[in-house]
N, C-alpha and C. Protein backbone atom coordinates (compact mmCIF):
# COMPACT_ATOMS: atom_id res chain seq x y z
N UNK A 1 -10.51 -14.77 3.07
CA UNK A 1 -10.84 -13.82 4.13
C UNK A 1 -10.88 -12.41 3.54
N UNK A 2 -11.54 -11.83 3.67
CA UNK A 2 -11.94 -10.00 3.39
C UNK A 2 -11.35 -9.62 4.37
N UNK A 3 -10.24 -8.75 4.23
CA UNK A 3 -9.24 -7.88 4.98
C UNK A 3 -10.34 -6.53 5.28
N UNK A 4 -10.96 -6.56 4.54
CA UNK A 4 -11.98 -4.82 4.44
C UNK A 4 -13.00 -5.08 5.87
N UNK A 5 -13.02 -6.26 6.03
CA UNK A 5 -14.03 -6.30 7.09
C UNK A 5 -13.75 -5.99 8.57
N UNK A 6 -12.31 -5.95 9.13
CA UNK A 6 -11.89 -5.50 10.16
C UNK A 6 -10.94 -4.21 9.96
N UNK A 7 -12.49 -3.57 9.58
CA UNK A 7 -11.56 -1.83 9.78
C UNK A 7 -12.14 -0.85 11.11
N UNK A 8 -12.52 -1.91 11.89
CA UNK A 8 -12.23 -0.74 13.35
C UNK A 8 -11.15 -1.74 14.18
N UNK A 9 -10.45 -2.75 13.48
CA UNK A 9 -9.39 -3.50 14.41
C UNK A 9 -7.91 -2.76 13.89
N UNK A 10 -7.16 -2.69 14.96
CA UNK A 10 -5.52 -2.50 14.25
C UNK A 10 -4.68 -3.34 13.80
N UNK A 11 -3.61 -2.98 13.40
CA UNK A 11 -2.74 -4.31 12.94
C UNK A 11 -2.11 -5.14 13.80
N UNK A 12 -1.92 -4.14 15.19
CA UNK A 12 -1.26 -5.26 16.14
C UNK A 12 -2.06 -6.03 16.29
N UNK A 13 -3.43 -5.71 16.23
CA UNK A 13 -4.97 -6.80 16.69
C UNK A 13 -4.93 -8.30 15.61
N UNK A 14 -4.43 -7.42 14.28
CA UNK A 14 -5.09 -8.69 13.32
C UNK A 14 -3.38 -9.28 13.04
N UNK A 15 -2.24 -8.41 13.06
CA UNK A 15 -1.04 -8.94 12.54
C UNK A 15 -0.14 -9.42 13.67
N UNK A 16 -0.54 -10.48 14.90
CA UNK A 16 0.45 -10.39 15.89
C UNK A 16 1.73 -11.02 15.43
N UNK A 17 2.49 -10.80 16.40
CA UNK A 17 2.31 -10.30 17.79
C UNK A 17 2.47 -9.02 17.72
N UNK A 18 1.68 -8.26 18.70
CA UNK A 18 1.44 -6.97 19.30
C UNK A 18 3.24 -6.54 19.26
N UNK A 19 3.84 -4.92 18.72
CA UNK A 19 4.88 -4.72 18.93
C UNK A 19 5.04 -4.10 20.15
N UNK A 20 6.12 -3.97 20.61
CA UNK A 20 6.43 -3.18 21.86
C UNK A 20 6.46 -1.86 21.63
N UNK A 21 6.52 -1.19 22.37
CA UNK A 21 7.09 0.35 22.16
C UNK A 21 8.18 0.42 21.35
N UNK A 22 8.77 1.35 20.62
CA UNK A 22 9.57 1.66 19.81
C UNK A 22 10.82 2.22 21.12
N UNK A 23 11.90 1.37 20.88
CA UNK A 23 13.11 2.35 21.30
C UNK A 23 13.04 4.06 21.84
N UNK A 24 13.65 4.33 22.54
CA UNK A 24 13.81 5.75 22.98
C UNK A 24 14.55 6.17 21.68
N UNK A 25 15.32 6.43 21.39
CA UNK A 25 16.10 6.25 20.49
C UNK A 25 15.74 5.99 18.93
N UNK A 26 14.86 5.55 18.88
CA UNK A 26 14.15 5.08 17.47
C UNK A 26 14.11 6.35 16.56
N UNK A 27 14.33 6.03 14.96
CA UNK A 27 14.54 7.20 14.26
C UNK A 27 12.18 7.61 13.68
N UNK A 28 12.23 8.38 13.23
CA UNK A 28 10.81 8.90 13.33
C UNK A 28 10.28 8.18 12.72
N UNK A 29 10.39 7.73 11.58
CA UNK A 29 9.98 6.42 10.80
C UNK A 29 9.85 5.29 11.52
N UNK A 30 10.47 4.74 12.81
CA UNK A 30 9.83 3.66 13.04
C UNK A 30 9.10 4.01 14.18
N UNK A 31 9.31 5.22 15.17
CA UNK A 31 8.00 5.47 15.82
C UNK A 31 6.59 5.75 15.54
N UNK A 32 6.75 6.54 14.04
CA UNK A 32 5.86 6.48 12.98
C UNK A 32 5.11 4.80 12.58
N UNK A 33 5.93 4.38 12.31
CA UNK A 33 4.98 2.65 11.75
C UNK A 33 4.81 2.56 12.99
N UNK A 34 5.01 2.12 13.87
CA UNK A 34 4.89 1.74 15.46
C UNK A 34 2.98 2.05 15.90
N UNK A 35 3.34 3.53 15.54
CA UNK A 35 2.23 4.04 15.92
C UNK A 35 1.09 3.80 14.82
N UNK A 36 1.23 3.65 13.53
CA UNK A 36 0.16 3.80 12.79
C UNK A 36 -0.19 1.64 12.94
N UNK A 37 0.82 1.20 13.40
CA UNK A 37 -0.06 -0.65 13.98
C UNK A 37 -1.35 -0.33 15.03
N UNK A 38 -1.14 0.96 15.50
CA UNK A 38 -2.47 1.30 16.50
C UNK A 38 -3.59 1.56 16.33
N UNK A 39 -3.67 2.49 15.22
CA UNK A 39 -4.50 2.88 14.42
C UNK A 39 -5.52 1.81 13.76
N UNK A 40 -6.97 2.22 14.00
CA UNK A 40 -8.28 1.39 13.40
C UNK A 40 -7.68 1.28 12.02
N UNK A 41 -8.21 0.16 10.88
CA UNK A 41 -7.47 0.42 9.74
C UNK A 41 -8.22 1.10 8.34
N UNK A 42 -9.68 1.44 9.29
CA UNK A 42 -10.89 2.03 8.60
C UNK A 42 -10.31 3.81 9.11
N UNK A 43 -9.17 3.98 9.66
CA UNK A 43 -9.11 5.38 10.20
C UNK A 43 -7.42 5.81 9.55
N UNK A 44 -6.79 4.55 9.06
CA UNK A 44 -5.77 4.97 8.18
C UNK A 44 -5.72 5.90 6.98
N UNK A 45 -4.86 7.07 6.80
CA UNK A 45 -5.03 7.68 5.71
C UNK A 45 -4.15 7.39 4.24
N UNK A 46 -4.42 7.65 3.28
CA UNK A 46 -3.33 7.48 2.06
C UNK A 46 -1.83 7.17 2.40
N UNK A 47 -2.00 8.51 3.15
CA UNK A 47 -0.22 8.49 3.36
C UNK A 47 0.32 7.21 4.19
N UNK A 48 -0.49 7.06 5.21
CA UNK A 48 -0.42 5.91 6.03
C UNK A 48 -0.19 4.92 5.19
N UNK A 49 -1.19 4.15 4.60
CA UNK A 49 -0.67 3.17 3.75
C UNK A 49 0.75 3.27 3.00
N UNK A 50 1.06 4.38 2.56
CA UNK A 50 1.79 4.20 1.51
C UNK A 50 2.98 4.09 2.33
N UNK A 51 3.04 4.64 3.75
CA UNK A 51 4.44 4.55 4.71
C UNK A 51 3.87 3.10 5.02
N UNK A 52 2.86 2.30 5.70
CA UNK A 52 3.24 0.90 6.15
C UNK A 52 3.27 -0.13 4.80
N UNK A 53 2.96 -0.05 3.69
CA UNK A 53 3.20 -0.59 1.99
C UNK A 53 4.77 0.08 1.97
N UNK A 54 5.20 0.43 2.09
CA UNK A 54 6.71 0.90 1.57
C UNK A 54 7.74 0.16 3.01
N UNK A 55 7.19 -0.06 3.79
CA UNK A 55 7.99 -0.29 4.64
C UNK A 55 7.65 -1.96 4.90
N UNK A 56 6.68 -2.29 3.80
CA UNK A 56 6.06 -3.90 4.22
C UNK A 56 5.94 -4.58 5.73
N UNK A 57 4.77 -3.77 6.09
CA UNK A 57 4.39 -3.84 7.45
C UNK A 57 2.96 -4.01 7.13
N UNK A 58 2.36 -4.89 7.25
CA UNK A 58 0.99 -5.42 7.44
C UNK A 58 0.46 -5.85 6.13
N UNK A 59 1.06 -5.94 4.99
CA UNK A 59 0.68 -6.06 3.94
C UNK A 59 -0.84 -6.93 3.48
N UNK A 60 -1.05 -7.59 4.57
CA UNK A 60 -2.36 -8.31 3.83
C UNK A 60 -3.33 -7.39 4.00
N UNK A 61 -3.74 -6.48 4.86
CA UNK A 61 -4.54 -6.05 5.20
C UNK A 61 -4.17 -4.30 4.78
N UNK A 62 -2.96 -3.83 4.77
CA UNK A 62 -2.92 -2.51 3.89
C UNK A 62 -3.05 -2.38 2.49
N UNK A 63 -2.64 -3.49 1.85
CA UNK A 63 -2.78 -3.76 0.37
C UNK A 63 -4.27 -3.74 -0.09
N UNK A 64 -4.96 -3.88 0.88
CA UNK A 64 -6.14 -4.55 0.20
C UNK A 64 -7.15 -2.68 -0.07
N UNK A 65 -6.35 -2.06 1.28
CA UNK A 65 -6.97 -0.78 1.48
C UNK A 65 -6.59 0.52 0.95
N UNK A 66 -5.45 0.35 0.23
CA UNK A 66 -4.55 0.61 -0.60
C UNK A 66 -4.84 0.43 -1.90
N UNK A 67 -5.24 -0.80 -2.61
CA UNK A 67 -6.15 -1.07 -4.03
C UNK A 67 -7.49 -0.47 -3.86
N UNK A 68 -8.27 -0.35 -2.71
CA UNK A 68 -9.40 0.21 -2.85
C UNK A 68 -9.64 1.27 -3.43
N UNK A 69 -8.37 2.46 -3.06
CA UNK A 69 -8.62 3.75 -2.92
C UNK A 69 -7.65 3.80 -4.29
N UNK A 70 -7.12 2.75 -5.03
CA UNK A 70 -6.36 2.97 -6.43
C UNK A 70 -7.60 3.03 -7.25
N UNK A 71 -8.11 1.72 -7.12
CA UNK A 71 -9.47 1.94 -8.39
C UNK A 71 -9.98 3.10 -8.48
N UNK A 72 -9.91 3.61 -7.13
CA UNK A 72 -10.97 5.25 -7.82
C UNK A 72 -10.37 5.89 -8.39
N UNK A 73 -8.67 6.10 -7.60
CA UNK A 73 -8.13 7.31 -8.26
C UNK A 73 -6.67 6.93 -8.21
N UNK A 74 -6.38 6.18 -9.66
CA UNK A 74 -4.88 5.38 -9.34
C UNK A 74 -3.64 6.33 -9.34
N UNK A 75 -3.54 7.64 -9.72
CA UNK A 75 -2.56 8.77 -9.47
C UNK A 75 -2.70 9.44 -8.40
N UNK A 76 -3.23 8.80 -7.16
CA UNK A 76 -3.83 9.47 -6.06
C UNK A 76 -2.31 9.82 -5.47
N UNK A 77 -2.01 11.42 -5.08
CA UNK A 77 -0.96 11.53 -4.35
C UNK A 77 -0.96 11.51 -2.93
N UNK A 78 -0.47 10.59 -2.45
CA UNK A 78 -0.66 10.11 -1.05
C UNK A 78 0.27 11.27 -0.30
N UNK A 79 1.54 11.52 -0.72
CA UNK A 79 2.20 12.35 0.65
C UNK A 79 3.37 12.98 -0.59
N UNK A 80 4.09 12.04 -1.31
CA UNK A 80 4.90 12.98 -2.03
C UNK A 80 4.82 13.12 -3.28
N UNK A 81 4.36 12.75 -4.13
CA UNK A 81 3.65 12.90 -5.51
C UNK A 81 2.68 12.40 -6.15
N UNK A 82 1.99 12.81 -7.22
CA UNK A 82 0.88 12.16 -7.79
C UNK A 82 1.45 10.57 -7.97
N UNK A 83 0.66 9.52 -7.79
CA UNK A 83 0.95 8.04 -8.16
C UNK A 83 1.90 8.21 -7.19
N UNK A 84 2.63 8.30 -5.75
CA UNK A 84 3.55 7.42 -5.34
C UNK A 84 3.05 6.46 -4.31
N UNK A 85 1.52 6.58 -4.29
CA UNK A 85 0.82 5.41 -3.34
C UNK A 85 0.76 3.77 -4.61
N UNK A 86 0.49 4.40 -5.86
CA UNK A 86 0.48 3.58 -6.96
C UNK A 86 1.95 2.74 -7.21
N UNK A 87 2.90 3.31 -6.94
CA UNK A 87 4.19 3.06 -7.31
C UNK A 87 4.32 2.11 -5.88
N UNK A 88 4.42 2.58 -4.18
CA UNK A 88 4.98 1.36 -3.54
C UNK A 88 3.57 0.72 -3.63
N UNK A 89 2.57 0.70 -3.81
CA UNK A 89 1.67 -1.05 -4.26
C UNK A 89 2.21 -2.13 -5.28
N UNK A 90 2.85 -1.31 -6.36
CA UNK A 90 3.25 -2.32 -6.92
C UNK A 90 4.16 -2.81 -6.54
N UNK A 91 5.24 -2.26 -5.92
CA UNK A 91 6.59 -2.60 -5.03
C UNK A 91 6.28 -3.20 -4.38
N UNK A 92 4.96 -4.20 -3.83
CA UNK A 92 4.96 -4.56 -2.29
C UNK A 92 5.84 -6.00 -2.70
N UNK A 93 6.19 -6.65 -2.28
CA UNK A 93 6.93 -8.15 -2.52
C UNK A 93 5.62 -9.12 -3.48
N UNK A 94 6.09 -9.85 -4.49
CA UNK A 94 5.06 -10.53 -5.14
C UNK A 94 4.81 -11.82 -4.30
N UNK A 95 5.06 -12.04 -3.46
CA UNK A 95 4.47 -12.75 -1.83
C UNK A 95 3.43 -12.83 -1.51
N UNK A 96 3.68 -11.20 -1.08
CA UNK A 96 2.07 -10.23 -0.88
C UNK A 96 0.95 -10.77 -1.48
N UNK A 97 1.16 -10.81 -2.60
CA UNK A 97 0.09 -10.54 -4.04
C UNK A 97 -0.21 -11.92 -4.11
N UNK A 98 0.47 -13.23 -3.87
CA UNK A 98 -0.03 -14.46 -3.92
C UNK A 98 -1.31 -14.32 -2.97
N UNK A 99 -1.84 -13.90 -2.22
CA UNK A 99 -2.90 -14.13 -1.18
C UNK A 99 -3.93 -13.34 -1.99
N UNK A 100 -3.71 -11.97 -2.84
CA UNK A 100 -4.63 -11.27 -3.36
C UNK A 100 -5.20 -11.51 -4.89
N UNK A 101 -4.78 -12.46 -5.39
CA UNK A 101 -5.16 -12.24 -7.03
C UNK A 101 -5.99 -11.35 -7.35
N UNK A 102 -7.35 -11.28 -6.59
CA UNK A 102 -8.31 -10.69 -7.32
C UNK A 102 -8.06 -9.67 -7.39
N UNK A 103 -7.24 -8.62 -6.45
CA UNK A 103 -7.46 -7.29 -5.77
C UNK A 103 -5.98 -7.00 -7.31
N UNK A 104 -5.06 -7.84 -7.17
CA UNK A 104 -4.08 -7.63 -8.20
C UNK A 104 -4.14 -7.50 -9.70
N UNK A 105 -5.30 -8.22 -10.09
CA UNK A 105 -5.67 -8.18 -11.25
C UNK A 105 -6.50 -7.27 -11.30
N UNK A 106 -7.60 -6.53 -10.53
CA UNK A 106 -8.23 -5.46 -10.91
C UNK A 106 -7.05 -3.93 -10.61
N UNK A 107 -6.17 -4.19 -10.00
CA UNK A 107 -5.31 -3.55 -10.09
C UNK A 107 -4.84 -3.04 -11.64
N UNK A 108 -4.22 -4.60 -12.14
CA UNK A 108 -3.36 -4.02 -13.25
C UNK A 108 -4.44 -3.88 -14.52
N UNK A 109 -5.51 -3.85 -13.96
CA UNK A 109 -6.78 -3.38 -15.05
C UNK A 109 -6.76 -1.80 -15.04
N UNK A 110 -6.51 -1.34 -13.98
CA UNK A 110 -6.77 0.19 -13.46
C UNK A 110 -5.46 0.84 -13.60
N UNK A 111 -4.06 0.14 -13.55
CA UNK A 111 -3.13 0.63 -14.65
C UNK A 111 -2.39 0.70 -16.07
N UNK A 112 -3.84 -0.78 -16.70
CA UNK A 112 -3.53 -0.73 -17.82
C UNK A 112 -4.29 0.52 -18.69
N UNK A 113 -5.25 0.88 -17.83
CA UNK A 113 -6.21 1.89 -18.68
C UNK A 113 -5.55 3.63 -18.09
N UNK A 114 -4.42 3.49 -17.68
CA UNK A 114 -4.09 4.58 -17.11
C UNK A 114 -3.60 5.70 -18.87
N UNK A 115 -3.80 6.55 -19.10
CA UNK A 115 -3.00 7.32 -20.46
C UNK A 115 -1.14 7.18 -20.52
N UNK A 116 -0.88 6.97 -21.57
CA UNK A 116 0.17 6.96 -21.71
C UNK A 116 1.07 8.35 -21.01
N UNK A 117 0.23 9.05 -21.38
CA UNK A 117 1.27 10.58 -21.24
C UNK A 117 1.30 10.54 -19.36
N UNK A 118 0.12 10.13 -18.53
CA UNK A 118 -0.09 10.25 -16.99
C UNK A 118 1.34 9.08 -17.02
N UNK A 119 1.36 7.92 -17.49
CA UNK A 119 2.82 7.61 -16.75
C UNK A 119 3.78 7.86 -16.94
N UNK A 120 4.48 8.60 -18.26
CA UNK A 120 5.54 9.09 -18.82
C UNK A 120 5.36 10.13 -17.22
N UNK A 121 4.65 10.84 -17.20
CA UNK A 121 5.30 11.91 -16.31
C UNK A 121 5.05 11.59 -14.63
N UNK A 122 5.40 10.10 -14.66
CA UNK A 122 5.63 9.51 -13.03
C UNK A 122 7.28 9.93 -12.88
N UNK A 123 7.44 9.96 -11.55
CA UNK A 123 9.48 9.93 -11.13
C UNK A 123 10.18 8.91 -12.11
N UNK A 124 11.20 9.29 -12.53
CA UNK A 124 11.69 8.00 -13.37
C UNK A 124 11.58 6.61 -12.50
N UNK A 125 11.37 5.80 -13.35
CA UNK A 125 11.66 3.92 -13.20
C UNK A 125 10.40 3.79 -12.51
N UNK A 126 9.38 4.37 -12.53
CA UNK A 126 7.82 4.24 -11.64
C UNK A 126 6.95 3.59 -13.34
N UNK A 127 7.19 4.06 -14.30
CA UNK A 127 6.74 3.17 -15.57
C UNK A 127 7.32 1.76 -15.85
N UNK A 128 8.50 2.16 -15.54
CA UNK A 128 8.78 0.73 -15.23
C UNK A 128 8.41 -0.60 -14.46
N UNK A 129 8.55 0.00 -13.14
CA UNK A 129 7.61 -0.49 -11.96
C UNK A 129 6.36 -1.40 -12.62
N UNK A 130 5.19 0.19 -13.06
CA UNK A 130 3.92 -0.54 -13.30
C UNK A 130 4.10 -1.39 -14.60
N UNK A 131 4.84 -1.31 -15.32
CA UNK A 131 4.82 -2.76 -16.28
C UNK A 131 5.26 -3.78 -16.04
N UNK A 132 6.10 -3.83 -15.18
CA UNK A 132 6.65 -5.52 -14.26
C UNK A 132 5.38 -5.90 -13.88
N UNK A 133 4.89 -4.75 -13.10
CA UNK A 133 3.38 -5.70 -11.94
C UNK A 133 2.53 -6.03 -13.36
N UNK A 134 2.49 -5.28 -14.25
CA UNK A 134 1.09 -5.38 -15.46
C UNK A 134 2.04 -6.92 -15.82
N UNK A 135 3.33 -6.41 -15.81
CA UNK A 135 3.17 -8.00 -16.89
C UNK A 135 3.54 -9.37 -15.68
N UNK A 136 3.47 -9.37 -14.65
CA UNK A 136 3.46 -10.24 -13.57
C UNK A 136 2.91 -11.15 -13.58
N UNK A 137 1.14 -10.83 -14.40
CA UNK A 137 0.08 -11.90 -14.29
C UNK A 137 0.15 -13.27 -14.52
């Protein structure tokens, strides 16, 4: 199945069951995911992914939209540093990644060709990270 093909559906649409409202009470982060399951997934931004990928909330269908936007530009800084959209993709559970091979392997093509010096200067243990997923295959 091509996850890319339902990007005017949301996740409650494609990932049920539909969630409820978030608690009164709920801390901003989960009224935050709450709200971005609403969201078309052709209208999600970087950051978006990288909050529902870090929080492993929809993963078949954020992962896939999430590698898209790595191939172009795999140090893409989504919300808090260059590469930390790069860093939770590889973090997603290797679960995830059983459904995607293809999208995973052109992945660790696009961080094997990354320069040495661009990952030395990721947050510490983010080089690390991408050599578990590189050597995962």
């Amino acid at each position: 199945m091509d996850h890319l093909l339902h990007l005017d559906r949301t996740l409650d649409e494609l990932d049920p069951p539909r969630w409820a409202d978030p608690a009164g009470d709920a801390t901003h982060l989960v009224r935050k995911v709450h709200a971005l399951r609403r969201v078309p997934l052709g209208k999600l931004q970087p950051a978006d992914l990288r909050t529902l990928i870090s929080q492993r909330v929809g993963l078949p269908y954020a992962l896939p939209l999430a590698v898209q936007l790595l191939l172009d530009e795999p140090l893409l800084d989504a919300y808090f540093h260059e590469g930390d959209l790069l860093v939770v993709t590889v973090n997603a559970p290797a679960s995830a990644w059983v459904a995607l091979p293809e999208l995973a392997a052109q992945l660790r093509v696009a961080i094997e060709a990354l320069p040495e010096a661009a990952v030395t200067d990721l947050p510490m243990g983010a080089a690390a990270d991408l050599a578990r997923f590189v050597a995962s295959a």
